[in-house]
C-alpha atoms as a PDB file:
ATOM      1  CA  UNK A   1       0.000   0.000   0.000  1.00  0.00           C
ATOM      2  CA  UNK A   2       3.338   2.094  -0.385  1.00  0.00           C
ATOM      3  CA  UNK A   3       2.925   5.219  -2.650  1.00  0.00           C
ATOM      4  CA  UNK A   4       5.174   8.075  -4.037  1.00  0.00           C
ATOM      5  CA  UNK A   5       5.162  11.453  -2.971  1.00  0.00           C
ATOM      6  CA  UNK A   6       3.252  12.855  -5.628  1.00  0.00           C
ATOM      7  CA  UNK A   7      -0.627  12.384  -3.752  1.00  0.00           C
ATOM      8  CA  UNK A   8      -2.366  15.560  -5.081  1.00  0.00           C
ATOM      9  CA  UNK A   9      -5.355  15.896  -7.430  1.00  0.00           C
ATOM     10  CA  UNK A  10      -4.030  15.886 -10.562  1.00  0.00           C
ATOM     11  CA  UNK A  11      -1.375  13.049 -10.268  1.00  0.00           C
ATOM     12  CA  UNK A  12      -4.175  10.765  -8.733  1.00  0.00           C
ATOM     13  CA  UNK A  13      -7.260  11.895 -11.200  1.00  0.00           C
ATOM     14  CA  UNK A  14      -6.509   9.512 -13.790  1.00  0.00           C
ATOM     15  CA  UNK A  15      -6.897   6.724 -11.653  1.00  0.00           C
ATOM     16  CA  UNK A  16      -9.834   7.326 -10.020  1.00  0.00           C
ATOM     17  CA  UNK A  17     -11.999   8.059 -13.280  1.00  0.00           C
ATOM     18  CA  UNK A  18     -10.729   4.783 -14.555  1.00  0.00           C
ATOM     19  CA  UNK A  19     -12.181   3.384 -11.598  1.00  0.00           C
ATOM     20  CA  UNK A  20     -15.739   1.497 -12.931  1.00  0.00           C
ATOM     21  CA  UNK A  21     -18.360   4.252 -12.278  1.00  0.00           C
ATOM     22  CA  UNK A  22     -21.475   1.151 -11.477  1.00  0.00           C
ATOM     23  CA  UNK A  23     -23.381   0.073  -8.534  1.00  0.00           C
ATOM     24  CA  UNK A  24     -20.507  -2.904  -8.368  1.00  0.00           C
ATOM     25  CA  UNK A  25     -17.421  -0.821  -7.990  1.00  0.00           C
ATOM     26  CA  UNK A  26     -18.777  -0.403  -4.475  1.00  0.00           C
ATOM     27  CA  UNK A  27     -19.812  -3.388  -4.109  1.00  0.00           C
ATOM     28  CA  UNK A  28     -21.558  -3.743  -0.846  1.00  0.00           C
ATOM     29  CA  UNK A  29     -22.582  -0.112  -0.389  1.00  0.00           C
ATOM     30  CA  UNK A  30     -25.211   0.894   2.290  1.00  0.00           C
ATOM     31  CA  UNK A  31     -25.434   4.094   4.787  1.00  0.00           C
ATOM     32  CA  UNK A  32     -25.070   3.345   8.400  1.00  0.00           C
ATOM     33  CA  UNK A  33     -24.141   6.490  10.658  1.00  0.00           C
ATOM     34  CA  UNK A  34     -24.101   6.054  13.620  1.00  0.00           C
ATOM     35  CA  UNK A  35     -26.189   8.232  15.931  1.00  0.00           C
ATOM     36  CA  UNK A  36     -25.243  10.713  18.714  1.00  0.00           C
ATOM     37  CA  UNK A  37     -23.388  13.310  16.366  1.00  0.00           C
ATOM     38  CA  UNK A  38     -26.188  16.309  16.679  1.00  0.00           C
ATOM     39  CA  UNK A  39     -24.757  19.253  15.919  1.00  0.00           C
ATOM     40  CA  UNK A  40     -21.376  17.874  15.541  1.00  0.00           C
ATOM     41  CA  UNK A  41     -19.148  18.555  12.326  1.00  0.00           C
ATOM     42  CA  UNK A  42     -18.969  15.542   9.913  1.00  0.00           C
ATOM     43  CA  UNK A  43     -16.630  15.021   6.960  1.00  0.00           C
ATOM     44  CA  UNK A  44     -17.633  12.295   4.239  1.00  0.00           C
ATOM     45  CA  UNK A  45     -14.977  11.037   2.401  1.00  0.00           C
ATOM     46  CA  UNK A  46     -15.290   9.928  -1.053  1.00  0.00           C
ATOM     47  CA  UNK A  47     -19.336  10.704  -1.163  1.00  0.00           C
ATOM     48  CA  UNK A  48     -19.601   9.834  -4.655  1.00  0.00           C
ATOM     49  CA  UNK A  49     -23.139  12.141  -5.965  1.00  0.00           C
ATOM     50  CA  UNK A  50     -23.952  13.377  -1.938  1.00  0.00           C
ATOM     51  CA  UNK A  51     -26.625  10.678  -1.364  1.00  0.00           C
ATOM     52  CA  UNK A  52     -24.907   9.962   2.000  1.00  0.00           C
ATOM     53  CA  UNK A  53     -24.171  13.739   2.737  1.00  0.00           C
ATOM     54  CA  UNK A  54     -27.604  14.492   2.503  1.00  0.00           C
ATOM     55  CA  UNK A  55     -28.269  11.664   5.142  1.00  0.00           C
ATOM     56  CA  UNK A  56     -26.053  12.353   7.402  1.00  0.00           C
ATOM     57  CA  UNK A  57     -26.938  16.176   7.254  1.00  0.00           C
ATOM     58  CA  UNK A  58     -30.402  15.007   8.912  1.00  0.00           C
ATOM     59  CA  UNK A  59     -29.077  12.708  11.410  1.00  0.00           C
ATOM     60  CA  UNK A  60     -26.395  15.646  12.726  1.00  0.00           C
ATOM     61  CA  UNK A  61     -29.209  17.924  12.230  1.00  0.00           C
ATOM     62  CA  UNK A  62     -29.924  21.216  14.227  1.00  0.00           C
ATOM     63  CA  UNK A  63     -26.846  22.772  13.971  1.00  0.00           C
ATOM     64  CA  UNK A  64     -24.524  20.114  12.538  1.00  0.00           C
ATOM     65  CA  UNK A  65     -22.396  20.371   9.072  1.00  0.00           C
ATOM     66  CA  UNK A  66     -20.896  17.692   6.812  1.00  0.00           C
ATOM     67  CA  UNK A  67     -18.568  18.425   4.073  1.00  0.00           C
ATOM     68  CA  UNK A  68     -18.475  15.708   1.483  1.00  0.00           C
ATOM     69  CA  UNK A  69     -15.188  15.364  -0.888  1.00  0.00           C
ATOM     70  CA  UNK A  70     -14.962  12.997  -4.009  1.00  0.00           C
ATOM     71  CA  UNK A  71     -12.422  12.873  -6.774  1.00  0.00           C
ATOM     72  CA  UNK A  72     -14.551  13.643  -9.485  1.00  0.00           C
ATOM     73  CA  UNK A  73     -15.336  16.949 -10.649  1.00  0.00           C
ATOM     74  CA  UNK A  74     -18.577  15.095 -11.758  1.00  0.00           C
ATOM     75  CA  UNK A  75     -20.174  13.781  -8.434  1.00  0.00           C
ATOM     76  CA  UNK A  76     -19.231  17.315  -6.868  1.00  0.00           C
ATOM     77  CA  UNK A  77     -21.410  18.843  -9.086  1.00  0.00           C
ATOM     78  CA  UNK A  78     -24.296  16.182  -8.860  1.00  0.00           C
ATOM     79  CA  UNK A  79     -23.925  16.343  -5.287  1.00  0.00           C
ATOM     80  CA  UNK A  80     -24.129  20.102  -5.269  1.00  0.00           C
ATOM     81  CA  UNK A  81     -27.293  20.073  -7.150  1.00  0.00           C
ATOM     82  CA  UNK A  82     -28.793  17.376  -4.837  1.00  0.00           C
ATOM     83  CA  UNK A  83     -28.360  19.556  -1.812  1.00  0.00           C
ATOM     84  CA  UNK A  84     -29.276  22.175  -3.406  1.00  0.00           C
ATOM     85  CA  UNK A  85     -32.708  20.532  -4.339  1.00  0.00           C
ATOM     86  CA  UNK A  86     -32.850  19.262  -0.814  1.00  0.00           C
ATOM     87  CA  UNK A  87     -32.637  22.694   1.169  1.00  0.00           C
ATOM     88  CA  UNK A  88     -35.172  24.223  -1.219  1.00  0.00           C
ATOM     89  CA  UNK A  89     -37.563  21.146  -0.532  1.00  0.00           C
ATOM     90  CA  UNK A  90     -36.385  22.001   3.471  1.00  0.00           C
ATOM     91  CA  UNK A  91     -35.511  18.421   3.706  1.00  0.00           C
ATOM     92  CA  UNK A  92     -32.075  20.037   5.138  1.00  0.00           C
ATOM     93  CA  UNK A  93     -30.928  23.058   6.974  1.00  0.00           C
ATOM     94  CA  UNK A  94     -29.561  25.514   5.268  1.00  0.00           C
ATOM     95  CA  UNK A  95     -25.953  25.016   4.576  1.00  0.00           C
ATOM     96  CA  UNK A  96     -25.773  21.820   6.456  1.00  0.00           C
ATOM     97  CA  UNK A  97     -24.003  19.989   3.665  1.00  0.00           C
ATOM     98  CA  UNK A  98     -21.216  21.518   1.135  1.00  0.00           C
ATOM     99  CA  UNK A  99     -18.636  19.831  -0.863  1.00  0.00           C
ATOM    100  CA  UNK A 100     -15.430  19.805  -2.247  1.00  0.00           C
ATOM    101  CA  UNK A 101     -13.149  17.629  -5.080  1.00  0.00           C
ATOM    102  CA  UNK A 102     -10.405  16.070  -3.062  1.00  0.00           C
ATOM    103  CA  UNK A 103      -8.766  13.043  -3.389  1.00  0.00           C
ATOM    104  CA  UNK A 104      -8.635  11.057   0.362  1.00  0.00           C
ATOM    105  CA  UNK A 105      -4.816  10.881   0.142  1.00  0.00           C
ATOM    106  CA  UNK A 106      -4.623  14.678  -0.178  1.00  0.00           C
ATOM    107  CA  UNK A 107      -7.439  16.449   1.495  1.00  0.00           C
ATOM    108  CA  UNK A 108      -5.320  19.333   2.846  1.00  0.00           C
ATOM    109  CA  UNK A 109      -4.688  20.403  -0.875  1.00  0.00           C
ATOM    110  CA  UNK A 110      -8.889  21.275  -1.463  1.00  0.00           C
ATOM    111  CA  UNK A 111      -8.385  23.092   2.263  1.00  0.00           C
ATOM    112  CA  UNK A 112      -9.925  20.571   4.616  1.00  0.00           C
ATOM    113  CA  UNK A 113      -8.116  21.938   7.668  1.00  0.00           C
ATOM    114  CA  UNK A 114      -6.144  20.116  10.579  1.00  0.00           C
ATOM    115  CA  UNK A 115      -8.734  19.227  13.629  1.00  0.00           C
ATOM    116  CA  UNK A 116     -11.606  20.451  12.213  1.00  0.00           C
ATOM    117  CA  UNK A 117     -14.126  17.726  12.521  1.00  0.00           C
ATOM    118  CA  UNK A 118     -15.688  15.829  15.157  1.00  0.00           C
ATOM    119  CA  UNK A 119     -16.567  12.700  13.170  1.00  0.00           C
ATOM    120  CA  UNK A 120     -14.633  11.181   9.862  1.00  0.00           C
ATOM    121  CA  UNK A 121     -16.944   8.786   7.722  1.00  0.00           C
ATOM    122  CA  UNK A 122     -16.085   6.267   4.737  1.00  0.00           C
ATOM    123  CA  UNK A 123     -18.323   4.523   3.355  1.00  0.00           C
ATOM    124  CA  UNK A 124     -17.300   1.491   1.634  1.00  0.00           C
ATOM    125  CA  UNK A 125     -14.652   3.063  -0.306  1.00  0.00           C
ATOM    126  CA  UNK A 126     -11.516   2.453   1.250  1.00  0.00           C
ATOM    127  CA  UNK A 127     -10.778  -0.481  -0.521  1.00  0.00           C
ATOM    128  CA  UNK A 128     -10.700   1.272  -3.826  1.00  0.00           C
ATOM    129  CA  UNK A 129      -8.311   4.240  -2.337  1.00  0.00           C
ATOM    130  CA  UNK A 130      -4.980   4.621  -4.385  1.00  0.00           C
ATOM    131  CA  UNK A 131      -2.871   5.033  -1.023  1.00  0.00           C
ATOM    132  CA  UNK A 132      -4.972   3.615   2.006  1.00  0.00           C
ATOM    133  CA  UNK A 133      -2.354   4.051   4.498  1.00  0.00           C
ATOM    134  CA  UNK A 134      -2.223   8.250   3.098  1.00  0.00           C
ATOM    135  CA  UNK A 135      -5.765   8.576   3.385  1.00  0.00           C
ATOM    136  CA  UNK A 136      -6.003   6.891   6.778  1.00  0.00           C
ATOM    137  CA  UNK A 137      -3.442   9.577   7.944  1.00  0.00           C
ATOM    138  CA  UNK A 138      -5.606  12.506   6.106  1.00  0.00           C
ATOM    139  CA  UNK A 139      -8.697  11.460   7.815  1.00  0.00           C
ATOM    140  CA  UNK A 140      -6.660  11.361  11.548  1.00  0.00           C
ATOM    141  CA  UNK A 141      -5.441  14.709  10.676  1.00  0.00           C
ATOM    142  CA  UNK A 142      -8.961  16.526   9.724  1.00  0.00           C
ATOM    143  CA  UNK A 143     -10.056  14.880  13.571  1.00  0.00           C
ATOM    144  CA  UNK A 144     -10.254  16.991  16.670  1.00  0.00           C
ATOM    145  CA  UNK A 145      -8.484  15.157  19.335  1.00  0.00           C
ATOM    146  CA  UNK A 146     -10.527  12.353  20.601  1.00  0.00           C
ATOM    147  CA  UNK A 147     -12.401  12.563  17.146  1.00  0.00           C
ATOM    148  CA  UNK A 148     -14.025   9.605  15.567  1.00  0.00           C
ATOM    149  CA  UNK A 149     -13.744   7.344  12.748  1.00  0.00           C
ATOM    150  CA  UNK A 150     -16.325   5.445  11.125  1.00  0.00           C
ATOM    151  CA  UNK A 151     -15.797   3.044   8.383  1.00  0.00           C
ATOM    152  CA  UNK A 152     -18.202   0.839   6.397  1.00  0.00           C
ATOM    153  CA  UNK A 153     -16.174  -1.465   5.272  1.00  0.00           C
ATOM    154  CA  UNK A 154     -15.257  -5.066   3.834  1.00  0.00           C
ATOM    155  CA  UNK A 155     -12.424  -6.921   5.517  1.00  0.00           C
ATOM    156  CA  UNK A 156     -10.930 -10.611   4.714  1.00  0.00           C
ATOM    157  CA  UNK A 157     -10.856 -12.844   7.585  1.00  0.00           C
ATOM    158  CA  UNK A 158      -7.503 -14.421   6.136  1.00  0.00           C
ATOM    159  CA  UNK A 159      -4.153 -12.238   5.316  1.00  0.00           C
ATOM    160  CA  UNK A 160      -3.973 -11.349   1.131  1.00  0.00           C
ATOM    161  CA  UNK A 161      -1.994 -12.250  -1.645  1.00  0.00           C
ATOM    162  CA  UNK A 162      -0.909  -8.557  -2.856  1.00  0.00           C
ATOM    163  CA  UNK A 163      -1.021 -10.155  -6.358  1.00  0.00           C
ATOM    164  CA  UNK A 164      -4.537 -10.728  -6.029  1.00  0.00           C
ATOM    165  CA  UNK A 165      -5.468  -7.767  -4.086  1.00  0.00           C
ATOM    166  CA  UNK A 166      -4.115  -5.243  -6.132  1.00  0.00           C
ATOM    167  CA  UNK A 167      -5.249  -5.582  -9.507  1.00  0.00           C
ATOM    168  CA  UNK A 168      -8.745  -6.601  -7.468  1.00  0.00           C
ATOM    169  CA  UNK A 169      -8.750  -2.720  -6.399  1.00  0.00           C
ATOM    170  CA  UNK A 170      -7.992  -1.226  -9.506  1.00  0.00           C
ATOM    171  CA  UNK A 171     -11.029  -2.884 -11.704  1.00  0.00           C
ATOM    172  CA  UNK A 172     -13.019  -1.807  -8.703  1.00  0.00           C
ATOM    173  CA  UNK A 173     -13.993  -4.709  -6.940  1.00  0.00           C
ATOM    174  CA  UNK A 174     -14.670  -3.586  -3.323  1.00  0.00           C
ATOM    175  CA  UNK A 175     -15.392  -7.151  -2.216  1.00  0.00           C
ATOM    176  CA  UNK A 176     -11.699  -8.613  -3.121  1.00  0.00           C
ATOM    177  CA  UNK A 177     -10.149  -5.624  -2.522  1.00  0.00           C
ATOM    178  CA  UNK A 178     -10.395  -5.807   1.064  1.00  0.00           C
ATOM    179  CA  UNK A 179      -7.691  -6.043   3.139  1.00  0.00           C
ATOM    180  CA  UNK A 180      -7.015  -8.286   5.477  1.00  0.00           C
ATOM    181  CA  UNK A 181      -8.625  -7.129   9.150  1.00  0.00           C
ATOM    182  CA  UNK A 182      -4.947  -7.447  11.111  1.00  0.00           C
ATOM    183  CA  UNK A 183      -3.363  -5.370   8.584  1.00  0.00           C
ATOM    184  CA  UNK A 184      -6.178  -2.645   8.326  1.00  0.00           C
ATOM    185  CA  UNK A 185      -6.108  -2.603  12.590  1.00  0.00           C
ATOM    186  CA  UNK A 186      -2.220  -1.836  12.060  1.00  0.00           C
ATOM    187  CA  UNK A 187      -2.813   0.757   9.493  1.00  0.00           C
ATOM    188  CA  UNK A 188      -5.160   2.779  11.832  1.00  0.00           C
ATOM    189  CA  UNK A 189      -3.076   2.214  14.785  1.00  0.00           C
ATOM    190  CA  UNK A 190       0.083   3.335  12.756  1.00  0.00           C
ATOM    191  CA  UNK A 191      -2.223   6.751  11.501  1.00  0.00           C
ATOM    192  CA  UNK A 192      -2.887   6.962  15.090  1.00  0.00           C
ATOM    193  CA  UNK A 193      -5.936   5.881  16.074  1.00  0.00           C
ATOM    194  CA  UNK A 194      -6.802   3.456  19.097  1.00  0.00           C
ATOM    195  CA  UNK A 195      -9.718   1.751  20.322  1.00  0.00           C
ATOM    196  CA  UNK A 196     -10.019   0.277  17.232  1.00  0.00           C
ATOM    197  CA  UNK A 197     -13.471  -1.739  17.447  1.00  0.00           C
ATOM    198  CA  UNK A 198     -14.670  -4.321  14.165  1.00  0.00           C
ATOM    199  CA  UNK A 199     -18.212  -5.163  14.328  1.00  0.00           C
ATOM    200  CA  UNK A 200     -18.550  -7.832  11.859  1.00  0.00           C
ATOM    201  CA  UNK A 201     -21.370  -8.372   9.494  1.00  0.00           C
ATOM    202  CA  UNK A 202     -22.418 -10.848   6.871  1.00  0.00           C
ATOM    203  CA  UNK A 203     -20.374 -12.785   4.456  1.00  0.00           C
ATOM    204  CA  UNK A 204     -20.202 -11.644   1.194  1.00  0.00           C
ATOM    205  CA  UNK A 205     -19.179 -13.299  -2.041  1.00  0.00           C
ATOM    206  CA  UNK A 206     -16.701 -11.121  -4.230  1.00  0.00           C
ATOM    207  CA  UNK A 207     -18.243 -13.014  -7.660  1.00  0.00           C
ATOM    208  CA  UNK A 208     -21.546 -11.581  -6.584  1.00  0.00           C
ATOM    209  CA  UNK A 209     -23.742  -9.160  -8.724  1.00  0.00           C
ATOM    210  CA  UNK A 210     -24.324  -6.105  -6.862  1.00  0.00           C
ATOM    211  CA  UNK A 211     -27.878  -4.951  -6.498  1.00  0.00           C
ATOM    212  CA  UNK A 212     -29.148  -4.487  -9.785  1.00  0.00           C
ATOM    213  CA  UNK A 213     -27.665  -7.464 -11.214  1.00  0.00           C
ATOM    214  CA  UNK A 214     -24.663  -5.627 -12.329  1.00  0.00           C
ATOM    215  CA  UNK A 215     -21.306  -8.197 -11.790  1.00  0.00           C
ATOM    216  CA  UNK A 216     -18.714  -6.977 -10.094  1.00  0.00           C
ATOM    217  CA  UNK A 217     -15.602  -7.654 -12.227  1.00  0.00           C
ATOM    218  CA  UNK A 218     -13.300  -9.836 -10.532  1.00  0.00           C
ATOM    219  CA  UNK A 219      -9.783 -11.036 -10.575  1.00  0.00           C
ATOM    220  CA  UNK A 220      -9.587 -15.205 -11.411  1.00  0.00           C
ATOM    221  CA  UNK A 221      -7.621 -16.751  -8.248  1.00  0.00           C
ATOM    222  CA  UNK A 222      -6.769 -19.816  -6.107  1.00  0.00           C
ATOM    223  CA  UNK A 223      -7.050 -17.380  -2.860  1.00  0.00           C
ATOM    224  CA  UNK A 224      -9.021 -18.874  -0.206  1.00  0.00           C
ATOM    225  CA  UNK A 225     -10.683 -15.904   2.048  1.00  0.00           C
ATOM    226  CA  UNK A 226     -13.549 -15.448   3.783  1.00  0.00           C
ATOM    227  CA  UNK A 227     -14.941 -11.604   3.140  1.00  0.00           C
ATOM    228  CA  UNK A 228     -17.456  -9.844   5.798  1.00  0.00           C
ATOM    229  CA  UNK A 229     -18.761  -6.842   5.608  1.00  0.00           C
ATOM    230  CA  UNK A 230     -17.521  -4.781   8.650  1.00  0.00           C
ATOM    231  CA  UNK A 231     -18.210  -1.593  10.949  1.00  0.00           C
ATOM    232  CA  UNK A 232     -15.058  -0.110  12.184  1.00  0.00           C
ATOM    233  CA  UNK A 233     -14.850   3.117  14.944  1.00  0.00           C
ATOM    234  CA  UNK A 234     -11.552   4.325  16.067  1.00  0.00           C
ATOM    235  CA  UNK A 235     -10.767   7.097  17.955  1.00  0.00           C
ATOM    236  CA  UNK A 236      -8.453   9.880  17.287  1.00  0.00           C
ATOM    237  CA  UNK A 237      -5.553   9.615  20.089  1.00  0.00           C
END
């Protein structure tokens, strides 16, 4: 999960629009947040078109804020629209939910500022990130002290085969592109988190179609793993 140096926006655009853009690039997608955040500051990172912004913006609602950041110059804008659409139907406060084009590795660069959220949340993305361990150390430094992290995540109950797990990430299979679960607790320790907690889920099957029978691409292997779908909290130390 090593990268280079060079983690901005326009080094790392061309690999996340070559990411598949379909309902199984994130392959086991849903929106759990967790309550007790009213009026607490939330970023979203990697909200795709602001779906989950716009949830989130209710739950932290009065008086709360999330700032949702995505790659693509694309979902910004469809995300924009959406929230505009929502605070003219007063579905959500106004200004309650912005956004921003930011890649997770580099979030400083579109101005997301050092402790200045109470709450980091990722969902179901991670697995797709071009530098997991950079990211991981971008969302610790946007936390307050104390600050958490919530990831909806995949994990594999058995360590990976990079060979495998690689090339799995970059055709966008969420599912078997999930890292093992003792070497994503080491990553978050190592960005400095602790009480690191893993609430596992149900199994899922990486060869399965996501909902609306769209097929997840997937990379032909002799690995055998176990994949769960997974809620992980950590706390900024």
């Amino acid at each position: 999960m090593n990268v280079g140096d060079e983690l901005n926006l326009s080094t790392l655009s061309e690999y996340y629009e070559a990411l598949p853009q379909t309902d199984a690039a994130m392959a086991a997608c849903r929106m759990p947040f967790p309550a007790g955040f009213q009026g607490k500051r939330v970023l979203d990172v990697n909200c795709r078109r602001g779906k989950g912004v716009l949830g989130i913006a209710d739950r932290v609602a009065p008086g709360g804020t999330v700032l949702g950041t995505d790659p693509l110059a694309q979902n910004v804008e469809a995300a924009r629209k959406a929230a505009d659409e929502a605070g003219a139907r007063g579905t959500i406060e106004p200004g309650a939910a912005s956004f921003v084009q930011a890649v997770p590795e580099n979030l400083a660069e579109a101005g997301v500022a050092e402790a200045s959220f109470d709450c980091v949340f990722c969902n179901c993305s991670l697995n797709l990130m071009y530098g997991i361990d950079a990211a991981l150390g971008e969302m610790g430094r946007a936390l307050v002290p104390g600050g958490t992290l919530v990831l909806d995540a995949v994990v594999a109950l058995q360590p990976r085969d990079w060979e495998v797990l690689g090339p799995a990430r970059v055709i966008g299979n969420a599912v078997q592109a999930a890292p093992y679960q003792g070497d994503l607790r080491e990553a978050l320790e190592a960005a400095g988190f602790s009480e690191v907690t893993m609430e596992r889920g149900e199994a899922l099957d990486h060869r399965a179609a996501a909902p609306g029978g769209v097929a997840a691409p997937v990379v032909d292997a002799f690995e055998d793993v176990d994949f769960v779908r997974c809620m992980v909290t950590a706390r900024k130390a």
